[in-house]
PDB file of N, CA and C in Angstrom:
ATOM      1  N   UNK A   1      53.081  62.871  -2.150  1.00  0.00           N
ATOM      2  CA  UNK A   1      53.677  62.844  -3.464  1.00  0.00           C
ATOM      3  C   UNK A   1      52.663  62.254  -4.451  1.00  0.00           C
ATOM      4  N   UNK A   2      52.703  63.002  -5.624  1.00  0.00           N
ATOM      5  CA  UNK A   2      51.980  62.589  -6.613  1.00  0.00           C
ATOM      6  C   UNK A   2      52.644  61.539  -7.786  1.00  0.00           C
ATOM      7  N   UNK A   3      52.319  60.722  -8.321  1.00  0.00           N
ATOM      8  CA  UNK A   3      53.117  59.503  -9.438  1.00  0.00           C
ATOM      9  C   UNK A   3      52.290  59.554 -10.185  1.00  0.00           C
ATOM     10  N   UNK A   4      52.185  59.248 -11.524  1.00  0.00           N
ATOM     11  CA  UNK A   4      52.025  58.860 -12.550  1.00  0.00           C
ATOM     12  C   UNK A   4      52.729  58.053 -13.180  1.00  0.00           C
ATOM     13  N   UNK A   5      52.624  56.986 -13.612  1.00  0.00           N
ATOM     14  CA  UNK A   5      53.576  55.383 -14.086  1.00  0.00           C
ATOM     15  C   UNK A   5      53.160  55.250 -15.591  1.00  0.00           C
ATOM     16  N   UNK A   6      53.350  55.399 -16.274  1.00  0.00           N
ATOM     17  CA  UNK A   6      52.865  54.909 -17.912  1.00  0.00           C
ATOM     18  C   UNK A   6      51.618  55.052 -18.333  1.00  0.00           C
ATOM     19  N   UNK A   7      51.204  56.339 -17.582  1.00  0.00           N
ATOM     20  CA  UNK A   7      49.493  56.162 -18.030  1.00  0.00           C
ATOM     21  C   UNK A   7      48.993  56.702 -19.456  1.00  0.00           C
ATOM     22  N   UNK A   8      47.955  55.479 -19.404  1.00  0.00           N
ATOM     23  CA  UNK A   8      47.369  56.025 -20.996  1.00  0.00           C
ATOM     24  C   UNK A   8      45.617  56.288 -20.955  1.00  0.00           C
ATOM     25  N   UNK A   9      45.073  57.135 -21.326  1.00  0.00           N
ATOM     26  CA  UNK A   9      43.465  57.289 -21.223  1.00  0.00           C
ATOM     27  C   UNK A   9      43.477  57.175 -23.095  1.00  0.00           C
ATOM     28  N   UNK A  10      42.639  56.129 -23.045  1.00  0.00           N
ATOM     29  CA  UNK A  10      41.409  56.553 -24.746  1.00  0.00           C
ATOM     30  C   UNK A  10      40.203  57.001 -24.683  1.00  0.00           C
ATOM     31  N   UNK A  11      39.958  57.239 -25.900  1.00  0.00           N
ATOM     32  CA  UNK A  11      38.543  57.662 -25.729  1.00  0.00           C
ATOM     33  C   UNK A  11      38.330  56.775 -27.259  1.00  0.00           C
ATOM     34  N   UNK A  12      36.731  56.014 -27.150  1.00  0.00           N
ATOM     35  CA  UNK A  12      36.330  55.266 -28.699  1.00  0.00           C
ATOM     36  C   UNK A  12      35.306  56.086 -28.992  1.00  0.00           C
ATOM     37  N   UNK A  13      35.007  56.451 -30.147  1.00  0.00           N
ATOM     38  CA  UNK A  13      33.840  56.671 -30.660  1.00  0.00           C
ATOM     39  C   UNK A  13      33.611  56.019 -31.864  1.00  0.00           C
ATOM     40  N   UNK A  14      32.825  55.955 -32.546  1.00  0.00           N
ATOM     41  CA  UNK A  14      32.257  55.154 -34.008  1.00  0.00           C
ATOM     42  C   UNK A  14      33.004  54.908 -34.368  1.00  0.00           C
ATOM     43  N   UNK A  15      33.784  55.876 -34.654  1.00  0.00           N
ATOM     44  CA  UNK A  15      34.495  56.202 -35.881  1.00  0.00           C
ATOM     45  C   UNK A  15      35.699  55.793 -36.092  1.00  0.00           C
ATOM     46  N   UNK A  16      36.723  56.595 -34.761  1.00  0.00           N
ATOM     47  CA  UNK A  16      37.784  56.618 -34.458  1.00  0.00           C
ATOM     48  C   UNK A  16      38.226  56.031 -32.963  1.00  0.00           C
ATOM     49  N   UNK A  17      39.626  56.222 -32.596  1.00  0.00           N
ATOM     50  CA  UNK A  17      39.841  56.157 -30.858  1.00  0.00           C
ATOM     51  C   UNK A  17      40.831  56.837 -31.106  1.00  0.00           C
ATOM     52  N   UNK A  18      40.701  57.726 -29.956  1.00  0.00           N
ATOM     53  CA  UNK A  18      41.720  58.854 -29.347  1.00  0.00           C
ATOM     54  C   UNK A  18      42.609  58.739 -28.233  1.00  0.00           C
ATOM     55  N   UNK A  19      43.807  58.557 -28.911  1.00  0.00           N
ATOM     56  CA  UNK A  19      44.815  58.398 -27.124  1.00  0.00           C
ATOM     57  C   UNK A  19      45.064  59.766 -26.637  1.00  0.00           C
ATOM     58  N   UNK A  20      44.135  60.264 -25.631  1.00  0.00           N
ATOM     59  CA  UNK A  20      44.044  61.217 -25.181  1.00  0.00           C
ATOM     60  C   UNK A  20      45.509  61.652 -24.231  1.00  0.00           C
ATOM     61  N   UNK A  21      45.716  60.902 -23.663  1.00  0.00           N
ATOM     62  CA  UNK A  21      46.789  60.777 -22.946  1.00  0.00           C
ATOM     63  C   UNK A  21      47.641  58.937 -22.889  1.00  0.00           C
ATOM     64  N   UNK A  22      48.812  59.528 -23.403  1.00  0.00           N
ATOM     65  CA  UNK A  22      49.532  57.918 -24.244  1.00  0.00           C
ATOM     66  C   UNK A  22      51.099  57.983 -23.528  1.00  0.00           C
ATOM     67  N   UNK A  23      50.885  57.159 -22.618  1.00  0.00           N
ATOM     68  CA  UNK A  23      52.382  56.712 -21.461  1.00  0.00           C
ATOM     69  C   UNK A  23      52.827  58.272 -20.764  1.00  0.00           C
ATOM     70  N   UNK A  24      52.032  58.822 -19.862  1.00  0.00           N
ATOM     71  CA  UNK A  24      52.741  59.852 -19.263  1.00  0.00           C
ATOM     72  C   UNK A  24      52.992  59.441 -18.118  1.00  0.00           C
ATOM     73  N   UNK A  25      54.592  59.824 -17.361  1.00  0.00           N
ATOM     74  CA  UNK A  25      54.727  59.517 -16.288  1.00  0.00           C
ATOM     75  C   UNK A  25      55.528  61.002 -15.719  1.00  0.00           C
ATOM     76  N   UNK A  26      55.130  60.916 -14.378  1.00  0.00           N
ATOM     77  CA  UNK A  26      55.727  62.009 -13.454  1.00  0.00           C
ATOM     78  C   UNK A  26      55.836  61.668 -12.221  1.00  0.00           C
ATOM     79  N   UNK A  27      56.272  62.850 -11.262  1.00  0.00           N
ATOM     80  CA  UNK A  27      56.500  62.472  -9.841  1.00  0.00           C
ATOM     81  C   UNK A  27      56.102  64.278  -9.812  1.00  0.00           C
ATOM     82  N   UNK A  28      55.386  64.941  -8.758  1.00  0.00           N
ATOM     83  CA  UNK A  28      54.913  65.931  -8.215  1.00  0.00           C
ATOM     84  C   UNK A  28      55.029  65.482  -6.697  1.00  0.00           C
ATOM     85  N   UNK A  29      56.124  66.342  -6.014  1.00  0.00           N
ATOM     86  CA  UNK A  29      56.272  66.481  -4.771  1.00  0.00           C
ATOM     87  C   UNK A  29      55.971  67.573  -4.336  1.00  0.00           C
ATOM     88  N   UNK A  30      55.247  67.766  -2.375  1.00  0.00           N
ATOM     89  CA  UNK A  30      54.595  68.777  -2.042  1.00  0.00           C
ATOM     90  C   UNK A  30      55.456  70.056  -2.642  1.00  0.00           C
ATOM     91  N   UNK A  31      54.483  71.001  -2.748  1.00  0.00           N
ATOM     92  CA  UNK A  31      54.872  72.434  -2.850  1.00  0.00           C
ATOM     93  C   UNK A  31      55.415  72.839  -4.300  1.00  0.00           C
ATOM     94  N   UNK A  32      55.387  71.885  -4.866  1.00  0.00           N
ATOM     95  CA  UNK A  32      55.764  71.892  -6.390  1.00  0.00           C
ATOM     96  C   UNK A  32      55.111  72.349  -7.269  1.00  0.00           C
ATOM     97  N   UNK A  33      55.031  73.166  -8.304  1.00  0.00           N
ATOM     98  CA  UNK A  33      53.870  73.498  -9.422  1.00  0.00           C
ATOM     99  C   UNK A  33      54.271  73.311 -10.757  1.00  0.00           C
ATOM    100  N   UNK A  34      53.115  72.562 -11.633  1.00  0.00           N
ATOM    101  CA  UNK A  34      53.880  71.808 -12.417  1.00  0.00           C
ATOM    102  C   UNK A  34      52.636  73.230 -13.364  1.00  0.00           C
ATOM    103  N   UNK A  35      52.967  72.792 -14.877  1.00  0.00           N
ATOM    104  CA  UNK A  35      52.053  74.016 -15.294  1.00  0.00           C
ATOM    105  C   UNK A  35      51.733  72.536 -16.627  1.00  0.00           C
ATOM    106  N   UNK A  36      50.300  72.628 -17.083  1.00  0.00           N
ATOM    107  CA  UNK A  36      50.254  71.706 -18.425  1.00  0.00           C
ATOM    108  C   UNK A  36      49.870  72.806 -19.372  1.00  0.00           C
ATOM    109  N   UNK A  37      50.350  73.257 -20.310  1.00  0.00           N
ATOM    110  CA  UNK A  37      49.996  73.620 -21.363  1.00  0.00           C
ATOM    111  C   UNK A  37      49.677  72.593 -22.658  1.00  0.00           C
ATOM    112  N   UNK A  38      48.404  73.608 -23.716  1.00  0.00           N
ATOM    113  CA  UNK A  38      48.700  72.915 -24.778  1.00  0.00           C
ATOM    114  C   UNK A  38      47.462  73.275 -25.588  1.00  0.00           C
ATOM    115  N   UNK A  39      47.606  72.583 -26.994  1.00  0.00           N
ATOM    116  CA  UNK A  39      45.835  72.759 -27.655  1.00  0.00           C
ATOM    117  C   UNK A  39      45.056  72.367 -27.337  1.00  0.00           C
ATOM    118  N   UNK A  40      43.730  73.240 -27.678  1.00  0.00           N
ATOM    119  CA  UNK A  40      42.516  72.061 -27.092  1.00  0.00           C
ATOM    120  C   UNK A  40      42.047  70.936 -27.625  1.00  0.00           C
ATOM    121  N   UNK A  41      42.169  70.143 -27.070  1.00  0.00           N
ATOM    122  CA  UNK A  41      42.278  68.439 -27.438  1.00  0.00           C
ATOM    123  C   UNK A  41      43.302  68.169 -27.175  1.00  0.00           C
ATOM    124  N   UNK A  42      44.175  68.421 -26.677  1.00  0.00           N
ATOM    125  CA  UNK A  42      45.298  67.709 -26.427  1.00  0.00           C
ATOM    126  C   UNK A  42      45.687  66.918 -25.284  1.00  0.00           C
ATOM    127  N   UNK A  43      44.706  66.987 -24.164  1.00  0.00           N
ATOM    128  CA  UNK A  43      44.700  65.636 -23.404  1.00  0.00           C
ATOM    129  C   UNK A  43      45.007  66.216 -21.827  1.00  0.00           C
ATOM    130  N   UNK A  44      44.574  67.770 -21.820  1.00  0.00           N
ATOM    131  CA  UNK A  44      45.066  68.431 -20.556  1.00  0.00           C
ATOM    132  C   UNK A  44      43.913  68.024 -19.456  1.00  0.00           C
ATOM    133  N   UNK A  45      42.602  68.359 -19.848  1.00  0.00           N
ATOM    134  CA  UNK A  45      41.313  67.914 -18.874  1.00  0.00           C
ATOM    135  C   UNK A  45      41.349  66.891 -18.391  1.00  0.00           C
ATOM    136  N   UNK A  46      41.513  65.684 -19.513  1.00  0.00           N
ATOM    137  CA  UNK A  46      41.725  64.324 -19.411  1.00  0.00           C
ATOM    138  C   UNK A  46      42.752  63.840 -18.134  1.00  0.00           C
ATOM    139  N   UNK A  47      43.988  64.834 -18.064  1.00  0.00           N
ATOM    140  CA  UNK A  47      44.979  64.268 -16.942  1.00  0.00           C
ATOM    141  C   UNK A  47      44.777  65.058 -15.609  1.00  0.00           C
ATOM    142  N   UNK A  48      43.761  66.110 -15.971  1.00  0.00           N
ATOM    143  CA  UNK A  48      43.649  66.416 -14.129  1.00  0.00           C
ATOM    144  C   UNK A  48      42.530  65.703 -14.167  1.00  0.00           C
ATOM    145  N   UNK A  49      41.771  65.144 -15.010  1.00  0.00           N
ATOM    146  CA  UNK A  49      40.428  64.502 -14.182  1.00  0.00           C
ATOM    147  C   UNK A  49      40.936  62.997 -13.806  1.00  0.00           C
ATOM    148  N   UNK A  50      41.802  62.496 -14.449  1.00  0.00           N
ATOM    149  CA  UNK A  50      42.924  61.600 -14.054  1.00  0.00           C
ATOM    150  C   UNK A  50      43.512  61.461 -12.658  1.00  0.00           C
ATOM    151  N   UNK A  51      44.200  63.060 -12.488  1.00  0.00           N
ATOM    152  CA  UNK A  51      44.593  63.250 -11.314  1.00  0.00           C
ATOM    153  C   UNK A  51      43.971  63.167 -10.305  1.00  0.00           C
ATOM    154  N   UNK A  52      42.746  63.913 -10.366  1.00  0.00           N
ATOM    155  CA  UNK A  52      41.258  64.010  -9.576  1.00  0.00           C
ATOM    156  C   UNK A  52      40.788  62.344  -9.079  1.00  0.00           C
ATOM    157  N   UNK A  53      40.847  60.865  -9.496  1.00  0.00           N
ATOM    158  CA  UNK A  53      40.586  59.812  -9.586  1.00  0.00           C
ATOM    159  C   UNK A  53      39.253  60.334 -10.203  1.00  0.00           C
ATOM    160  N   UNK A  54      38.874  61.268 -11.187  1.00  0.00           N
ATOM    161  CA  UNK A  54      37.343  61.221 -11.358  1.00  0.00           C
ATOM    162  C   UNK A  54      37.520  60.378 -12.943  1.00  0.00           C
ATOM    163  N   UNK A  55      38.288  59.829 -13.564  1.00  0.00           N
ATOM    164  CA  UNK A  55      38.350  59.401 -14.383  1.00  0.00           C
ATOM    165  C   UNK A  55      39.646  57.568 -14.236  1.00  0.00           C
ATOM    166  N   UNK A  56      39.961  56.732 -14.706  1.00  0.00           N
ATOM    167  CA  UNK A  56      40.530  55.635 -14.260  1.00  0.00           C
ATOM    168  C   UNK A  56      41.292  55.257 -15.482  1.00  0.00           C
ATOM    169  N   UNK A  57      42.767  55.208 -15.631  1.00  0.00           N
ATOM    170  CA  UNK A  57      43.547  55.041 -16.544  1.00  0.00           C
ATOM    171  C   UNK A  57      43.318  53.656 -17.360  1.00  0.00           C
ATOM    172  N   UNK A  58      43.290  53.688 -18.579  1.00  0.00           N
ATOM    173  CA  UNK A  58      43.067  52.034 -19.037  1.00  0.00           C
ATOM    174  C   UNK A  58      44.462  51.880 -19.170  1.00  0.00           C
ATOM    175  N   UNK A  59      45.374  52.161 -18.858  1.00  0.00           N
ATOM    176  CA  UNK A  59      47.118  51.772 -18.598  1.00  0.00           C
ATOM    177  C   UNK A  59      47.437  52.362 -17.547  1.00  0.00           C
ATOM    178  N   UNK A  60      48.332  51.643 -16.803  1.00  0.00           N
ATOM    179  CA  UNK A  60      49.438  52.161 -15.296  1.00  0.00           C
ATOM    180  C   UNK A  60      48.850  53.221 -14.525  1.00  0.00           C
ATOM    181  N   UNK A  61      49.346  53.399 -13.837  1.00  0.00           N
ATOM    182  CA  UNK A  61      48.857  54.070 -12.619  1.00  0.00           C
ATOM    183  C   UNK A  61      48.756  55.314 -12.290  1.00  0.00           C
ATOM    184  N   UNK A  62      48.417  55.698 -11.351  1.00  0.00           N
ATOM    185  CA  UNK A  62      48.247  56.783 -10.400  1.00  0.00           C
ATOM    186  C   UNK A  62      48.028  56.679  -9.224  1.00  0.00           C
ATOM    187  N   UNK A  63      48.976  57.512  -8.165  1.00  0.00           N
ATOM    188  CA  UNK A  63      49.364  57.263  -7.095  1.00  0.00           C
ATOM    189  C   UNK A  63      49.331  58.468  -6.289  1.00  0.00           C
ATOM    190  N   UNK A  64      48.619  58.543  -5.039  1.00  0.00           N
ATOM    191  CA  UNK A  64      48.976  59.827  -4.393  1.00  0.00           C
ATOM    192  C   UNK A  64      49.203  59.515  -2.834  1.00  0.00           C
ATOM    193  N   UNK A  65      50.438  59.568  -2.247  1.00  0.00           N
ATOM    194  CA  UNK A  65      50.603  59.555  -1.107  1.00  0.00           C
ATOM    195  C   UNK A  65      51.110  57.930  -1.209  1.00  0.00           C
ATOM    196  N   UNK A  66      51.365  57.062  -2.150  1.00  0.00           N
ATOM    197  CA  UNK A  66      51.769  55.469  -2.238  1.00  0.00           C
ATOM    198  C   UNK A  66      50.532  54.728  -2.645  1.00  0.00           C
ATOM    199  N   UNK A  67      49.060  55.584  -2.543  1.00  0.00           N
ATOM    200  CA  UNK A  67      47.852  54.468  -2.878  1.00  0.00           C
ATOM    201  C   UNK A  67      47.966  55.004  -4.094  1.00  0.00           C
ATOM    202  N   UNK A  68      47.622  54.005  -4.980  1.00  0.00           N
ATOM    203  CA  UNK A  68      46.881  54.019  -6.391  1.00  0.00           C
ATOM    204  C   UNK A  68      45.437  54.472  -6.188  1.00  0.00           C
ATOM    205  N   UNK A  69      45.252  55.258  -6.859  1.00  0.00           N
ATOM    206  CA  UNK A  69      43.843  56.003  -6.767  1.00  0.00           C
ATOM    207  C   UNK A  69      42.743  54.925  -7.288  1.00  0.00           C
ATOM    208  N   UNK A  70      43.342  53.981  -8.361  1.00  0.00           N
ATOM    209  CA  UNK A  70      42.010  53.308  -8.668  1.00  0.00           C
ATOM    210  C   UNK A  70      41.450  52.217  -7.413  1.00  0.00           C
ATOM    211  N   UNK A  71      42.406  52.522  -6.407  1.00  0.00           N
ATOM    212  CA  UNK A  71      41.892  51.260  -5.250  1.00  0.00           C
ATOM    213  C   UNK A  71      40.964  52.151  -4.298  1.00  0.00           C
ATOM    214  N   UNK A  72      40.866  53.772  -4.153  1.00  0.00           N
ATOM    215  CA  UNK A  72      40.333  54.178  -3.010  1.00  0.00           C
ATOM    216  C   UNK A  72      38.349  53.491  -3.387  1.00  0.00           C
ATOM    217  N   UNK A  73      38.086  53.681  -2.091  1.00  0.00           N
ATOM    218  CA  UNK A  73      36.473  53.438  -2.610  1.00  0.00           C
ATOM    219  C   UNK A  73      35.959  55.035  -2.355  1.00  0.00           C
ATOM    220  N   UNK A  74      34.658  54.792  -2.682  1.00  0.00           N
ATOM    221  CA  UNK A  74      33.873  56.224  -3.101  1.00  0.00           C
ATOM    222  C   UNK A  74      34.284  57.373  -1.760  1.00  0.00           C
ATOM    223  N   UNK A  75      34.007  56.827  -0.894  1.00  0.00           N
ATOM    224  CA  UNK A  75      34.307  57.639   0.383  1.00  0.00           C
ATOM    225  C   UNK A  75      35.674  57.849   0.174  1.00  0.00           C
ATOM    226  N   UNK A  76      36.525  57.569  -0.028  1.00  0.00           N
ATOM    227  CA  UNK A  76      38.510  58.200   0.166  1.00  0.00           C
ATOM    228  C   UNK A  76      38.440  58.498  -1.211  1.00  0.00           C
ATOM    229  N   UNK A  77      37.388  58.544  -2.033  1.00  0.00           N
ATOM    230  CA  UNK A  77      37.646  59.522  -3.396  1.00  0.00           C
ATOM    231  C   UNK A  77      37.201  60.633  -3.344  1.00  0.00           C
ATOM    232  N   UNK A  78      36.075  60.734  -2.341  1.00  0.00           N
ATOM    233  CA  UNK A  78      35.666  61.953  -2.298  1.00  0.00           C
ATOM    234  C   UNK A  78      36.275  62.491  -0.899  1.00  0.00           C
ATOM    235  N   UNK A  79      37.374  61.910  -0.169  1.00  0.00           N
ATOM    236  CA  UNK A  79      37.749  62.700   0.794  1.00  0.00           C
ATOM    237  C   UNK A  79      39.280  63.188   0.592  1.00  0.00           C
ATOM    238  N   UNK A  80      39.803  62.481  -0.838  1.00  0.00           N
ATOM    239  CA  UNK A  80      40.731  62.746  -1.493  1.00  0.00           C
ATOM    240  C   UNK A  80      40.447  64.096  -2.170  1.00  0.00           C
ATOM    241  N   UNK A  81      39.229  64.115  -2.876  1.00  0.00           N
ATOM    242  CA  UNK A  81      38.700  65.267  -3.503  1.00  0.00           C
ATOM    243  C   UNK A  81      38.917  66.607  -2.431  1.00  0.00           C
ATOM    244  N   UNK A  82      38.582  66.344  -1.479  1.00  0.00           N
ATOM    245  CA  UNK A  82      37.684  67.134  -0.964  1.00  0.00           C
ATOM    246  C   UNK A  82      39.411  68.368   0.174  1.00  0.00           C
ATOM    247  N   UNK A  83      40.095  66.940   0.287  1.00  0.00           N
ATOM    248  CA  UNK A  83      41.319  67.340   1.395  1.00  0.00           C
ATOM    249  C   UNK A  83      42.581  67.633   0.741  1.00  0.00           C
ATOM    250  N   UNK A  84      42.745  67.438  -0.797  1.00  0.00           N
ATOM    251  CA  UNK A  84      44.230  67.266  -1.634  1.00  0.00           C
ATOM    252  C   UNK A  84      43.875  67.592  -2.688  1.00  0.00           C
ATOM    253  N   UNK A  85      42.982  67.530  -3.430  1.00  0.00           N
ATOM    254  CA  UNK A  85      42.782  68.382  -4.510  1.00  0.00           C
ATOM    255  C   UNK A  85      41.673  69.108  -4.813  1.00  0.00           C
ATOM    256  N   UNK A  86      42.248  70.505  -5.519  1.00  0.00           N
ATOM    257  CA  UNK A  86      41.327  71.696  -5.844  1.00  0.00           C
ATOM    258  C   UNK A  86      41.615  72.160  -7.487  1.00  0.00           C
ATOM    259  N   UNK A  87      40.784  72.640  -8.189  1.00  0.00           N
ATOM    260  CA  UNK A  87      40.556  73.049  -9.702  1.00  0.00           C
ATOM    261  C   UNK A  87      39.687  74.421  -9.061  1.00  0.00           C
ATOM    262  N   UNK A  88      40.407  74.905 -10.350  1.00  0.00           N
ATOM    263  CA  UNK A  88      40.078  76.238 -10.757  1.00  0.00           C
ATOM    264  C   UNK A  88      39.871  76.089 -12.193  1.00  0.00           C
ATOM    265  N   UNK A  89      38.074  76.021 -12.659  1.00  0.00           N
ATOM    266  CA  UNK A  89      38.110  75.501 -14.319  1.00  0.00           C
ATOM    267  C   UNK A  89      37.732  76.695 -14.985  1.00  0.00           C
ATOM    268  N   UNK A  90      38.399  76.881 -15.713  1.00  0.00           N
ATOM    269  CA  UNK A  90      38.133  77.540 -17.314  1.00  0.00           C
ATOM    270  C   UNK A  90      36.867  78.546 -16.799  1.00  0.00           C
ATOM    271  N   UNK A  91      35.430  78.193 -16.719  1.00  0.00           N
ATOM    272  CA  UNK A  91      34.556  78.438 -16.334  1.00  0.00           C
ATOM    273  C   UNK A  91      33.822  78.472 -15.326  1.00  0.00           C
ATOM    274  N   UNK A  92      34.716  79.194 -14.063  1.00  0.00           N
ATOM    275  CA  UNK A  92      34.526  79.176 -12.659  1.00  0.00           C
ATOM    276  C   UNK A  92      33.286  79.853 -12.098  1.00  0.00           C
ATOM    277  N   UNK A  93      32.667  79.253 -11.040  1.00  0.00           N
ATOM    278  CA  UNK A  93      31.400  79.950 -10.365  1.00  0.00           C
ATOM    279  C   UNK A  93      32.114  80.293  -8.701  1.00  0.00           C
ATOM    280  N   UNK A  94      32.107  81.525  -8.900  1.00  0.00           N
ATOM    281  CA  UNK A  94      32.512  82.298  -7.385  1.00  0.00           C
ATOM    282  C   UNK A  94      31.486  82.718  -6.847  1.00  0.00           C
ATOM    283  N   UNK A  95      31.550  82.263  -5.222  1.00  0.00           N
ATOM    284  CA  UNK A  95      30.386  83.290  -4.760  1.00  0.00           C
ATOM    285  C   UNK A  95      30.340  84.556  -4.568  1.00  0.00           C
ATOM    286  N   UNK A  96      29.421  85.340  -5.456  1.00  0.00           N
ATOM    287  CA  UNK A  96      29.686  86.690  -5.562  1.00  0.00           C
ATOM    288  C   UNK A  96      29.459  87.887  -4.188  1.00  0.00           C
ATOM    289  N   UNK A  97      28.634  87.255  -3.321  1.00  0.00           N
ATOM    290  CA  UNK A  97      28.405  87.611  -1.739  1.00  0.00           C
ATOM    291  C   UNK A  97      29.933  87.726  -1.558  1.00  0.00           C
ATOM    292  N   UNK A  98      30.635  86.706  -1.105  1.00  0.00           N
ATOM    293  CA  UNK A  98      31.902  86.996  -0.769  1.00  0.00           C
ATOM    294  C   UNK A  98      33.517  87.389  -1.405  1.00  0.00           C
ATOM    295  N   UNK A  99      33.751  87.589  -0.680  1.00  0.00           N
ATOM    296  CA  UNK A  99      35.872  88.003  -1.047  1.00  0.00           C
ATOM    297  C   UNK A  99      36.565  86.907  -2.155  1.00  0.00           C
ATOM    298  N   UNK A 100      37.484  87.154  -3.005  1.00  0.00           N
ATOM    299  CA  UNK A 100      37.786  86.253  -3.214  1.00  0.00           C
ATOM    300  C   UNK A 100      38.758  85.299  -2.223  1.00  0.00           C
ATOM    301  N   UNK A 101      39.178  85.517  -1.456  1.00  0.00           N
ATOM    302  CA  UNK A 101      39.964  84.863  -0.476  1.00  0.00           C
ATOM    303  C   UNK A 101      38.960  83.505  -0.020  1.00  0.00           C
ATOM    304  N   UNK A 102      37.774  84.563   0.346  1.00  0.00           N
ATOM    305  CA  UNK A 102      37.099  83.632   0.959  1.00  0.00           C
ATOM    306  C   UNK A 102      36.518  82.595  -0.006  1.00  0.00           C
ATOM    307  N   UNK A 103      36.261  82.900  -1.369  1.00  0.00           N
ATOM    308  CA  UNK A 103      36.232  81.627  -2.083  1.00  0.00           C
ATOM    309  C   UNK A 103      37.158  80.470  -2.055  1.00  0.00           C
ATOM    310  N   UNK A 104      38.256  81.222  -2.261  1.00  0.00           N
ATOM    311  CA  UNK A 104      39.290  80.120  -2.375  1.00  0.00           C
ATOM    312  C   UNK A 104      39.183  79.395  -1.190  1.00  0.00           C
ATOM    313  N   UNK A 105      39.047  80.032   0.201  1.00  0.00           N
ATOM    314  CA  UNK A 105      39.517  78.977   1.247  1.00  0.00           C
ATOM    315  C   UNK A 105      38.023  78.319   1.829  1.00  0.00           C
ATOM    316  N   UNK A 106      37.070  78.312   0.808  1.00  0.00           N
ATOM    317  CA  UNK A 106      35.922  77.608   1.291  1.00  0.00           C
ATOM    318  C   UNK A 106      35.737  76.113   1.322  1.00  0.00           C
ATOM    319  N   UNK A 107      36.652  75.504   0.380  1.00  0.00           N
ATOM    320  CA  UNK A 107      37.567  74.177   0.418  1.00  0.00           C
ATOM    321  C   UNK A 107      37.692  73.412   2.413  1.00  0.00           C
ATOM    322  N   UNK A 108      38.664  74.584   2.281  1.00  0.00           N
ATOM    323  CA  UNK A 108      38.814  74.153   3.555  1.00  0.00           C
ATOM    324  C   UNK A 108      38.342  73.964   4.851  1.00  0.00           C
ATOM    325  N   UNK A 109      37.065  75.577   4.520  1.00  0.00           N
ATOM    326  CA  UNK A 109      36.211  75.780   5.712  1.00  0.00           C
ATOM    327  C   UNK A 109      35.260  74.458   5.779  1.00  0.00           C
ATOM    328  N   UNK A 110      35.421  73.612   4.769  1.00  0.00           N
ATOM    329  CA  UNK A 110      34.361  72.424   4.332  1.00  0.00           C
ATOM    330  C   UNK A 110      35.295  71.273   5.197  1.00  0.00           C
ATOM    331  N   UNK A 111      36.301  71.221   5.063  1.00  0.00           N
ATOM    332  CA  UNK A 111      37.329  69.956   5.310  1.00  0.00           C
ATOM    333  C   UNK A 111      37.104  69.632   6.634  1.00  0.00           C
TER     334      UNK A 111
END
């Protein structure tokens, strides 16, 4: 199971600060598909890289399976990466040698 508890990401620059994402909370249980829509800038990248632990909430949590992601160390972040979550970005590189099947399940042939 996936959690999200009150999380908030900013971003500062010079100028301004951006609450990219400001108190979102959820629960994502297996087999579930959640869909994020929205404009660009509106804080969608920000919450799967969130999700991903490749980014660290400056408010509340994130949780997958009961751990808070900001506690795994580098090794259970990247074996979190590697065993529970997958992206498909905007600007995908497929290997063109093979099937798409076989792209997709190259994840796993790795695991």
């Amino acid at each position: 199971m996936l959690e999200l508890a009150g999380v908030v990401k900013q971003y500062r620059s010079a100028e301004e600060q951006v609450r990219a994402i400001d108190d979102v909370s959820l629960v994502a249980v297996a087999g579930e598909m959640i869909a994020v829509h929205g404009p660009s800038g509106s804080g969608k990248t920000t919450l799967l890289l969130l999700i991903a632990a490749l980014l660290a909430p400056d408010e509340g949590s994130v949780r997958y399976g009961g751990r808070d992601l900001a506690s795994f160390s580098e090794d259970e972040a990247s074996d979190y990466l590697l065993r529970d979550v997958g992206f498909v970005y905007q600007s995908f590189r497929l290997m063109p040698q093979v099937s798409m099947l076989e792209n997709a399940a190259i994840k796993r042939l790795l695991g």
